[in-house]
C-alpha atoms as a PDB file:
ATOM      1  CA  UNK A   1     -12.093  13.338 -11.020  1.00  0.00           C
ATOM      2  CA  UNK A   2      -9.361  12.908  -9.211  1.00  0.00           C
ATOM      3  CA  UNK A   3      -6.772  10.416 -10.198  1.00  0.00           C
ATOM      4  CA  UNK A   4      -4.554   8.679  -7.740  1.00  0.00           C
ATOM      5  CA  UNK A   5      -1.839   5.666  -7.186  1.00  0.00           C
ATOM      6  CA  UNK A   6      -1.895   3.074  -4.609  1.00  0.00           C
ATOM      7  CA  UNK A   7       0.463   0.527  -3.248  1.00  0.00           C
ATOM      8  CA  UNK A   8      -0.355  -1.250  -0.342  1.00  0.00           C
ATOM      9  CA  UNK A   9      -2.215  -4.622   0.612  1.00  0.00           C
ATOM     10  CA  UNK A  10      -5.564  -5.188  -0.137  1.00  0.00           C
ATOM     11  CA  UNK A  11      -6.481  -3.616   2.845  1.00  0.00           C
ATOM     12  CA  UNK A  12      -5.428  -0.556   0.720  1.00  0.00           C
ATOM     13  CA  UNK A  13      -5.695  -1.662  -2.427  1.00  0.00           C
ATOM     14  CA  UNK A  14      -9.313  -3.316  -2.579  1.00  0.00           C
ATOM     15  CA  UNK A  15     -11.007  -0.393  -0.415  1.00  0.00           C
ATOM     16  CA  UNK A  16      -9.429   1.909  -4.109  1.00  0.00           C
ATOM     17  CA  UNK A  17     -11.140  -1.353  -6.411  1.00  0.00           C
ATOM     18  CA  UNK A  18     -12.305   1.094  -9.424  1.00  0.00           C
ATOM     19  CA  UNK A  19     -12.764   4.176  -7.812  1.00  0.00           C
ATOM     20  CA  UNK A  20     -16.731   4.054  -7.990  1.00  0.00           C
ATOM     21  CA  UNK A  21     -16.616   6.465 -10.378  1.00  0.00           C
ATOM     22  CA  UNK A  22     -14.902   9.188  -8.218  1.00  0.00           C
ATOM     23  CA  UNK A  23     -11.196   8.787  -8.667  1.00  0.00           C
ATOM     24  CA  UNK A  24      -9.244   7.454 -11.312  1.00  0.00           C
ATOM     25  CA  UNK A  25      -6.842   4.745  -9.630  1.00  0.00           C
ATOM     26  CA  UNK A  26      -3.862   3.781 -11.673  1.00  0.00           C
ATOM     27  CA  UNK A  27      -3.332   0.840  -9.909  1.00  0.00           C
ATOM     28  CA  UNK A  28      -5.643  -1.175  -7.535  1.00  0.00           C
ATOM     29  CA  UNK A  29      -7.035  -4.403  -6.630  1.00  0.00           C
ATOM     30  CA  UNK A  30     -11.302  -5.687  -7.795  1.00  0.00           C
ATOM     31  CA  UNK A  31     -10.729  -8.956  -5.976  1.00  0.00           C
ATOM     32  CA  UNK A  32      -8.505 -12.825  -6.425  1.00  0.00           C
ATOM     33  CA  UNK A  33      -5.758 -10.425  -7.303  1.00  0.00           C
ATOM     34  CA  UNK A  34      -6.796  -8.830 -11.032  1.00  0.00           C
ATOM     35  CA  UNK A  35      -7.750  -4.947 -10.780  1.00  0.00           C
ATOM     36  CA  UNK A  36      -6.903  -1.406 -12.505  1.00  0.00           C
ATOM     37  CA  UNK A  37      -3.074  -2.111 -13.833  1.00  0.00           C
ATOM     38  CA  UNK A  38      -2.431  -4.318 -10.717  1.00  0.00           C
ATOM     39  CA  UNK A  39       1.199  -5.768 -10.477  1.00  0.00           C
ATOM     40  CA  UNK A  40       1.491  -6.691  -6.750  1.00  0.00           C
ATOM     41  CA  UNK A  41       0.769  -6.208  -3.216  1.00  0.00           C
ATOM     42  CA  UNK A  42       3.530  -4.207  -1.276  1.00  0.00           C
ATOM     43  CA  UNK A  43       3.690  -4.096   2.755  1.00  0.00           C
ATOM     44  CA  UNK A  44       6.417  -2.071   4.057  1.00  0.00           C
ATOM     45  CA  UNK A  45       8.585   0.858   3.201  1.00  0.00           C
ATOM     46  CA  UNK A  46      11.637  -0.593   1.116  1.00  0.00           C
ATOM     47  CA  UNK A  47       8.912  -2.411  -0.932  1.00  0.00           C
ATOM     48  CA  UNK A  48       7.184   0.526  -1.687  1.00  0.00           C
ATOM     49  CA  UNK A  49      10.159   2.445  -2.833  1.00  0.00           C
ATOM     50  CA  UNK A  50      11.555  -0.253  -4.947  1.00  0.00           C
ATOM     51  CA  UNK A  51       8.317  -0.695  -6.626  1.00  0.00           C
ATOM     52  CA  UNK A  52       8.488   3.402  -7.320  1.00  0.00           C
ATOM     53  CA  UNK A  53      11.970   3.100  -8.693  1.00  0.00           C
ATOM     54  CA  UNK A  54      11.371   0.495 -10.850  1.00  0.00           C
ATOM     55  CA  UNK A  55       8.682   2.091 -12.455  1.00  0.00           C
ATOM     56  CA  UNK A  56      10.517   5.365 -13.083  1.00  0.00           C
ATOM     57  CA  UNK A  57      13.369   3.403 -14.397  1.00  0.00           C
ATOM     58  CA  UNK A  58      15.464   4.066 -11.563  1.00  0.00           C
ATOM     59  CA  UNK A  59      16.047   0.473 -10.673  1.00  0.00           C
ATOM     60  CA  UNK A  60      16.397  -2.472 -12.819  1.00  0.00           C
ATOM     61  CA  UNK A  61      14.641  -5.668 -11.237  1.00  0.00           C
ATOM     62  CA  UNK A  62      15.831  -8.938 -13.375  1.00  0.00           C
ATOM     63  CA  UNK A  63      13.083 -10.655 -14.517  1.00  0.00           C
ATOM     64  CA  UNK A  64      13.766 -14.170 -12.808  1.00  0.00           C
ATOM     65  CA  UNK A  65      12.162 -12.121  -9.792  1.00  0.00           C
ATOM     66  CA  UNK A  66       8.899 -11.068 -10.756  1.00  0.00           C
ATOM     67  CA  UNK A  67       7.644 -13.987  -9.347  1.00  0.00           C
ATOM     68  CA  UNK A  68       8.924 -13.168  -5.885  1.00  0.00           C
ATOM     69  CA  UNK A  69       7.724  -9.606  -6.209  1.00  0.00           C
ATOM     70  CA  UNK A  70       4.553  -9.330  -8.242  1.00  0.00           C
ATOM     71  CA  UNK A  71       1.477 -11.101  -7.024  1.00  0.00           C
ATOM     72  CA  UNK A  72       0.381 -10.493 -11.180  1.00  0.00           C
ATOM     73  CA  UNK A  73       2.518 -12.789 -12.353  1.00  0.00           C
ATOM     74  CA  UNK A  74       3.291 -15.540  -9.541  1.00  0.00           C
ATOM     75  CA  UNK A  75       1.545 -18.868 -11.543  1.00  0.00           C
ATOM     76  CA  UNK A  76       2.456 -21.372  -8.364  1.00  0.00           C
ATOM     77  CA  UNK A  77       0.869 -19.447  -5.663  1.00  0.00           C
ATOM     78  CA  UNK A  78      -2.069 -18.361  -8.132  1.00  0.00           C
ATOM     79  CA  UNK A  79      -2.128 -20.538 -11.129  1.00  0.00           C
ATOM     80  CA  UNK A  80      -5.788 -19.352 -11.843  1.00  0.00           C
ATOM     81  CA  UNK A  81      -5.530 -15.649 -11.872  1.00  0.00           C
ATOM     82  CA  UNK A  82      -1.407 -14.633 -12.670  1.00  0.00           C
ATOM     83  CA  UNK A  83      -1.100 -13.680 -16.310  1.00  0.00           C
ATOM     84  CA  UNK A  84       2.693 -14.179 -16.590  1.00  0.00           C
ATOM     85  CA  UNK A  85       5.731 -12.218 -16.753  1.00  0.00           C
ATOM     86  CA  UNK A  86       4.822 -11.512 -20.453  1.00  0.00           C
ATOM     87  CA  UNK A  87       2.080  -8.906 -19.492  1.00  0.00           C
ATOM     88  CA  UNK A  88       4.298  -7.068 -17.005  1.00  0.00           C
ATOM     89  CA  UNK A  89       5.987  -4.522 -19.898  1.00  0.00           C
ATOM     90  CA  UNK A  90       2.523  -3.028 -20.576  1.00  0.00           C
ATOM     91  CA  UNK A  91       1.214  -2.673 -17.393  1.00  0.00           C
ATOM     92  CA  UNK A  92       4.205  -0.731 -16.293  1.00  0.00           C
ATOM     93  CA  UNK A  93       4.062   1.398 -19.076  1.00  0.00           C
ATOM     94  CA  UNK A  94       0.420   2.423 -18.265  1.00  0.00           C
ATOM     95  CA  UNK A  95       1.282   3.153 -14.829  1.00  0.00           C
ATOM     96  CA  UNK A  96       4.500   5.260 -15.982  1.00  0.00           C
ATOM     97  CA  UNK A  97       1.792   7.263 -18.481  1.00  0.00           C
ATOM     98  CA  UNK A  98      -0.350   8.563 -15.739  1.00  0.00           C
ATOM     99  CA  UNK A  99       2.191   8.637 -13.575  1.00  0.00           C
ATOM    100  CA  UNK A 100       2.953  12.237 -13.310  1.00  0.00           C
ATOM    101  CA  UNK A 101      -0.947  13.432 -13.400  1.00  0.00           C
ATOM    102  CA  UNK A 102      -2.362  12.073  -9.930  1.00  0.00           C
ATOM    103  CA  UNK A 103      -3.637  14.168  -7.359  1.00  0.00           C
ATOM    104  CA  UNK A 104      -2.574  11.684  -4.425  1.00  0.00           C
ATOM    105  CA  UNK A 105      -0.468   9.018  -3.968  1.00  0.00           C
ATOM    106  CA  UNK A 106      -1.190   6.583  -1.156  1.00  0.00           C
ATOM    107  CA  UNK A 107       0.920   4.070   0.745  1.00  0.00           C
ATOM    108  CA  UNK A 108      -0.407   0.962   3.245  1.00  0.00           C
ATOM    109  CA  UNK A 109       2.874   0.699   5.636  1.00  0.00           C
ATOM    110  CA  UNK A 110       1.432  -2.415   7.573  1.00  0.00           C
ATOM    111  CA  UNK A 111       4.866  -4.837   7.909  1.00  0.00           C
ATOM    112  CA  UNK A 112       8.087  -3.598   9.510  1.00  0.00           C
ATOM    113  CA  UNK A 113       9.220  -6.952   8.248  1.00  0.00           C
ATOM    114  CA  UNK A 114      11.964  -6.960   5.760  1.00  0.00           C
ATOM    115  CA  UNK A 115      12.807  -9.805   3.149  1.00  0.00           C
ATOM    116  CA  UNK A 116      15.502  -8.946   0.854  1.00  0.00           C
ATOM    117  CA  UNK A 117      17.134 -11.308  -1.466  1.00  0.00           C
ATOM    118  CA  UNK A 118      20.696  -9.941  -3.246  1.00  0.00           C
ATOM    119  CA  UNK A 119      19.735  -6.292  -2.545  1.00  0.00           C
ATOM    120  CA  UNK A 120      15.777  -7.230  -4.314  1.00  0.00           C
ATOM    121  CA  UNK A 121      12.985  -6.641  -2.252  1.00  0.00           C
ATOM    122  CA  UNK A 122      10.446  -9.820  -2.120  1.00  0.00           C
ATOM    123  CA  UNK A 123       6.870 -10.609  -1.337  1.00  0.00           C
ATOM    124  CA  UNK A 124       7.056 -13.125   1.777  1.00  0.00           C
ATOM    125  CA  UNK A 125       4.358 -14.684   0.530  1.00  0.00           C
ATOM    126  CA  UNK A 126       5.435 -15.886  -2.789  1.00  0.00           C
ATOM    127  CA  UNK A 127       8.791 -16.721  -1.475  1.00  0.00           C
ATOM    128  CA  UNK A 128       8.678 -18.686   1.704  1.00  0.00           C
ATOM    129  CA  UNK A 129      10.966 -17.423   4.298  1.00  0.00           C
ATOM    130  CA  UNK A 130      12.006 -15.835   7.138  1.00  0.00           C
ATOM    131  CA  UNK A 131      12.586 -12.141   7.171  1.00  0.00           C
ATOM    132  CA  UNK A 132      15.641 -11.203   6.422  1.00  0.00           C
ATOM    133  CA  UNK A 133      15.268  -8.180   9.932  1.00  0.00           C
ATOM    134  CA  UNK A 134      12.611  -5.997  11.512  1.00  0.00           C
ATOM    135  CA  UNK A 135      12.636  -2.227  10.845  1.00  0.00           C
ATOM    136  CA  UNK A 136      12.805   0.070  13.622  1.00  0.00           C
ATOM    137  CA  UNK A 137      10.919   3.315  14.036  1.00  0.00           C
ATOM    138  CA  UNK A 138      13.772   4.970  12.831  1.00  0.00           C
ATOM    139  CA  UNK A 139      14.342   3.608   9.918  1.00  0.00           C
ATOM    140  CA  UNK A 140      10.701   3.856   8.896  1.00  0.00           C
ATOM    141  CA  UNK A 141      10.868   7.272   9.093  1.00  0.00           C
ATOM    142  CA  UNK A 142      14.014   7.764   6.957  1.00  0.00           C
ATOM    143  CA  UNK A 143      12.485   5.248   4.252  1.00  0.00           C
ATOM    144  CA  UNK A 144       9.408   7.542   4.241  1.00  0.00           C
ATOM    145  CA  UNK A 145      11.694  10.197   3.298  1.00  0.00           C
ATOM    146  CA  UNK A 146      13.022   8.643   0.791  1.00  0.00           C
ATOM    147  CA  UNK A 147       9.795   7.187  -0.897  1.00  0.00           C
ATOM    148  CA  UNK A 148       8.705  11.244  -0.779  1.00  0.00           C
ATOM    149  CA  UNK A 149      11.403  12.751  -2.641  1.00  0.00           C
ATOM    150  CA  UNK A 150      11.071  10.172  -5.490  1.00  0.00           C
ATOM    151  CA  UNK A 151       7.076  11.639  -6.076  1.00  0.00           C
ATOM    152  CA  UNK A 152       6.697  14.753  -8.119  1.00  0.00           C
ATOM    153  CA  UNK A 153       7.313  18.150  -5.687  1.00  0.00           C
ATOM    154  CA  UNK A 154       4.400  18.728  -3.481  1.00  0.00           C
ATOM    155  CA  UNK A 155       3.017  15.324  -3.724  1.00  0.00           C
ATOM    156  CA  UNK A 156      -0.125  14.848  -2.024  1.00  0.00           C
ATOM    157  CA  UNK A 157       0.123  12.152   0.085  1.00  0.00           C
ATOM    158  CA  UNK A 158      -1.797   9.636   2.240  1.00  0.00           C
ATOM    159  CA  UNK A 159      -0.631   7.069   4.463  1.00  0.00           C
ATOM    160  CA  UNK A 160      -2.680   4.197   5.809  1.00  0.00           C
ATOM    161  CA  UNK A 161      -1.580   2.009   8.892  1.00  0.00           C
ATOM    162  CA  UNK A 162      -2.838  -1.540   9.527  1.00  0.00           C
ATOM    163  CA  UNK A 163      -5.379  -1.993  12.032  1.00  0.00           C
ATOM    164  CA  UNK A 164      -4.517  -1.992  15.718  1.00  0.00           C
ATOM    165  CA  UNK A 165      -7.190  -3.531  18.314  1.00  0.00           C
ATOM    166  CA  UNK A 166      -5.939  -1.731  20.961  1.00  0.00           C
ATOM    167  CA  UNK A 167      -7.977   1.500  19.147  1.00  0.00           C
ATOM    168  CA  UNK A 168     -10.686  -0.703  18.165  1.00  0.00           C
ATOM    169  CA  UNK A 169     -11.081  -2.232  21.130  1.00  0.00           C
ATOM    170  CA  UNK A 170     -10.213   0.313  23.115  1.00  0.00           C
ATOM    171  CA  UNK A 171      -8.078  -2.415  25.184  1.00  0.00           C
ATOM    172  CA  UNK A 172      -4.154  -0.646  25.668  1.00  0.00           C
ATOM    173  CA  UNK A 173      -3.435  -4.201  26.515  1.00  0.00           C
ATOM    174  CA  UNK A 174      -4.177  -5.530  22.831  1.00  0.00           C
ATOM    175  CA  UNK A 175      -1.354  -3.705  21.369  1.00  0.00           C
ATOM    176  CA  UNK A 176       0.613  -5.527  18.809  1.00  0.00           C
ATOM    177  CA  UNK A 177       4.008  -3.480  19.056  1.00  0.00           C
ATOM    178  CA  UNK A 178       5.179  -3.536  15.733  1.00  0.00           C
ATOM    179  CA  UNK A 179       1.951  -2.016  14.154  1.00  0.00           C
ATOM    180  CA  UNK A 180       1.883   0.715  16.894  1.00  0.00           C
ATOM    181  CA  UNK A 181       6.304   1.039  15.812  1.00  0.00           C
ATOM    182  CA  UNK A 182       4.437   1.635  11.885  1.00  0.00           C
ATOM    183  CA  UNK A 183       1.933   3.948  13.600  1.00  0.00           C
ATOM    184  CA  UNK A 184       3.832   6.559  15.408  1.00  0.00           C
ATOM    185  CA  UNK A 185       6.573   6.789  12.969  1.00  0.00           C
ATOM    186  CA  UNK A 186       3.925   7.628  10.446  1.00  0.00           C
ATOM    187  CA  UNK A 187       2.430  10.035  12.830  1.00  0.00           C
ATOM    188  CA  UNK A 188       6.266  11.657  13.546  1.00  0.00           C
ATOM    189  CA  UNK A 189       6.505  11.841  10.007  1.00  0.00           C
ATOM    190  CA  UNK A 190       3.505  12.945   9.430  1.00  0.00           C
ATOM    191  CA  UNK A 191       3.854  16.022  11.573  1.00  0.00           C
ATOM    192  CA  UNK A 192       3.887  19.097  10.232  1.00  0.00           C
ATOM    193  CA  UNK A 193       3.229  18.020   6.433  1.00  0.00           C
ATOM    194  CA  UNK A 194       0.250  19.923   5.360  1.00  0.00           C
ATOM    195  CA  UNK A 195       0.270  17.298   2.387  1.00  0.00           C
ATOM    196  CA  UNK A 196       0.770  14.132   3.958  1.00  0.00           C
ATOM    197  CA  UNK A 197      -2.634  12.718   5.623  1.00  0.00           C
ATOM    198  CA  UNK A 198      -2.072  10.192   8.001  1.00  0.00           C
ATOM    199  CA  UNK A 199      -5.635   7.437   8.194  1.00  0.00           C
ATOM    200  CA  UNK A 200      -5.658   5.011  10.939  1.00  0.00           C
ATOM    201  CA  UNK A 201      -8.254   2.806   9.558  1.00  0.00           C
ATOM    202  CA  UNK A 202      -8.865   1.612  13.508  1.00  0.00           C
ATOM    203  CA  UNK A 203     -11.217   4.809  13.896  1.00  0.00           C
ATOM    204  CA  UNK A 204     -13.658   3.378  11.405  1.00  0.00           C
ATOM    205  CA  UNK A 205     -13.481  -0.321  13.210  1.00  0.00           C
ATOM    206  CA  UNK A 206     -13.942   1.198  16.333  1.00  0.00           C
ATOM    207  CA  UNK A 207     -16.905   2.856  15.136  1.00  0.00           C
ATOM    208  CA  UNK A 208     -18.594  -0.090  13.066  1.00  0.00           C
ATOM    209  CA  UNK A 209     -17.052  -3.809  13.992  1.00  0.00           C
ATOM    210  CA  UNK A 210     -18.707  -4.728  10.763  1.00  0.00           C
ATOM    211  CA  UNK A 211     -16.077  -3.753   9.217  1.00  0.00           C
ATOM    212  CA  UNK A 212     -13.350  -5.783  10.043  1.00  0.00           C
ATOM    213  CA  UNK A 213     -13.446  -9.918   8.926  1.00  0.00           C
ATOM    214  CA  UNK A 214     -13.575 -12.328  12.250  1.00  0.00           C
ATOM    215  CA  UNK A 215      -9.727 -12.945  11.973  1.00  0.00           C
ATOM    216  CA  UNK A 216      -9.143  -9.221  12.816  1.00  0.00           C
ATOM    217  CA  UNK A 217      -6.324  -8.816   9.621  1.00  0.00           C
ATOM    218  CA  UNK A 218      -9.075  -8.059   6.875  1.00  0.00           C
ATOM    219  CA  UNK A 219     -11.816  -5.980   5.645  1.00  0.00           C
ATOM    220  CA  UNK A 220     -15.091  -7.210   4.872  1.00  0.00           C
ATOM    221  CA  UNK A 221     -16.906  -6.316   1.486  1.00  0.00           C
ATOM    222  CA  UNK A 222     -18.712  -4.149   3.817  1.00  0.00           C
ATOM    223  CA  UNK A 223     -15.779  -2.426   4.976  1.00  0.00           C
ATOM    224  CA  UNK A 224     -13.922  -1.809   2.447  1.00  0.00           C
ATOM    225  CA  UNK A 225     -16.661   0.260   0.706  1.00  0.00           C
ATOM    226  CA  UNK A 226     -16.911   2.167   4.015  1.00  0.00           C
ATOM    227  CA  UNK A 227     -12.974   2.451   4.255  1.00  0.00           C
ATOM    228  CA  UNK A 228     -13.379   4.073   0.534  1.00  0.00           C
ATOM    229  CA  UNK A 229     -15.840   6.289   1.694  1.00  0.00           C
ATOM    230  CA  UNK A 230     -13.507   7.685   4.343  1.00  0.00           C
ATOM    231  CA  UNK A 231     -10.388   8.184   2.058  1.00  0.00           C
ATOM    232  CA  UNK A 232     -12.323   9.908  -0.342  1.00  0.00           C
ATOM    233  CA  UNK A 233     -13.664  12.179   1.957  1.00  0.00           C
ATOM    234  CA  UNK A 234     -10.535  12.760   3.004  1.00  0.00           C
ATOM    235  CA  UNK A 235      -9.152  13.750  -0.100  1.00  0.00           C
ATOM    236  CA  UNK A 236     -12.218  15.305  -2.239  1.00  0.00           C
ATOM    237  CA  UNK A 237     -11.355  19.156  -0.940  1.00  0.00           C
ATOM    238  CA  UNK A 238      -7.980  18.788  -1.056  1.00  0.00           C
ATOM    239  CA  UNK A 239      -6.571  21.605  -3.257  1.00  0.00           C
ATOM    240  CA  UNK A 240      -4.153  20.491  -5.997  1.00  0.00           C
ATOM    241  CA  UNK A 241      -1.429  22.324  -6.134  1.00  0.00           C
END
């Protein structure tokens, strides 16, 4: 069984739930924000990395933050389901146990929207405000970089986009320009990387639109299970090396 980490949305996250008894996922989402070791939801490249470094001890992120960063523990935007800034200690060090024995580690780059308060990475939405600037192409690509040389050597890696309707609906004119920015400098990064997989979950909307919730940003139940189906057929043959 393969075991793997995610950080992403739930687009990401969700779709990895428990790992139906095929992967091991040492951290992921079930559903209203509680899953396998879950701490947050993470959109775009500097969040990802920061999230990495803090949990290898590479970056210390005060505590009078969490609530900004960590879905978990945020009690005003989810008073019903955030255990607290207490619980965050253990979960880390779970994550940091297996951290070193997964096969894959995947990333959702769906936001080149940046909010940074005093060099700390935030969650927009558990901190309303506007971002702080938008990430170009090139930048994405040197953040990617980055976010690979902190995994172990030879990391296997897989990168999901966010969904763009001009694939799905097979309308160039539906573009939205900062998902296709995310897409091709994933794909120019990409490149070349026998051990970097690149999923545009698109492919799979444009194949089944029952995948895909009626505001176009979501999966349904429906697709998410299908969206699992896909990464792990993706990864099942992949030789560990």
């Amino acid at each position: 069984m393969k075991k793997v980490f995610a950080s992403g949305s739930c687009r990401l996250l969700t779709s990895i739930t428990d790992g139906k008894n095929v992967i091991d996922p040492i951290h992921s989402m079930y559903q209203n924000f509680i899953g396998k070791n879950f701490l947050g939801k993470f959109h775009n490249t500097k969040q990802h990395i920061q999230f990495i470094e803090w949990i290898y001890g590479k970056k210390q992120i005060p505590e009078e933050y969490y609530k900004h960063i960590f879905t978990h523990v945020n009690r005003t935007n989810f008073p019903k389901m955030a255990r607290g800034k207490e619980s965050v200690p253990d979960i880390k060090r779970e994550i940091r146990k297996d951290w070193f024995d997964c096969d894959f580690y995947m990333f959702e780059i769906c936001s080149t929207k940046v909010y940074e308060v005093n060099g700390i990475q935030i969650q927009h939405e558990l901190l309303k405000r506007k971002p702080s600037y938008q990430q170009g192409g090139d930048e994405i690509v040197g953040d990617l970089n980055h976010l690979i040389d902190l995994l172990p050597e030879k990391a296997n890696v897989l990168l999901q986009c966010h969904f763009r309707p001009n694939i799905y609906k097979n309308a160039p004119k539906a573009a939205i320009r900062n998902r296709e920015v995310i897409y091709n400098s994933l794909k120019k990064f990409s490149d070349n990387k026998p051990n970097v997989i690149l999923w545009d979950p698109s492919q799979l909307i444009k194949k089944d639109r029952r995948c895909i919730g009626a505001e176009g940003n979501h999966w349904t139940p429906y697709g998410h299970s299908r969206n699992f189906n896909n990464i792990y057929d993706m990864i099942k043959d992949v030789n560990i090396t």
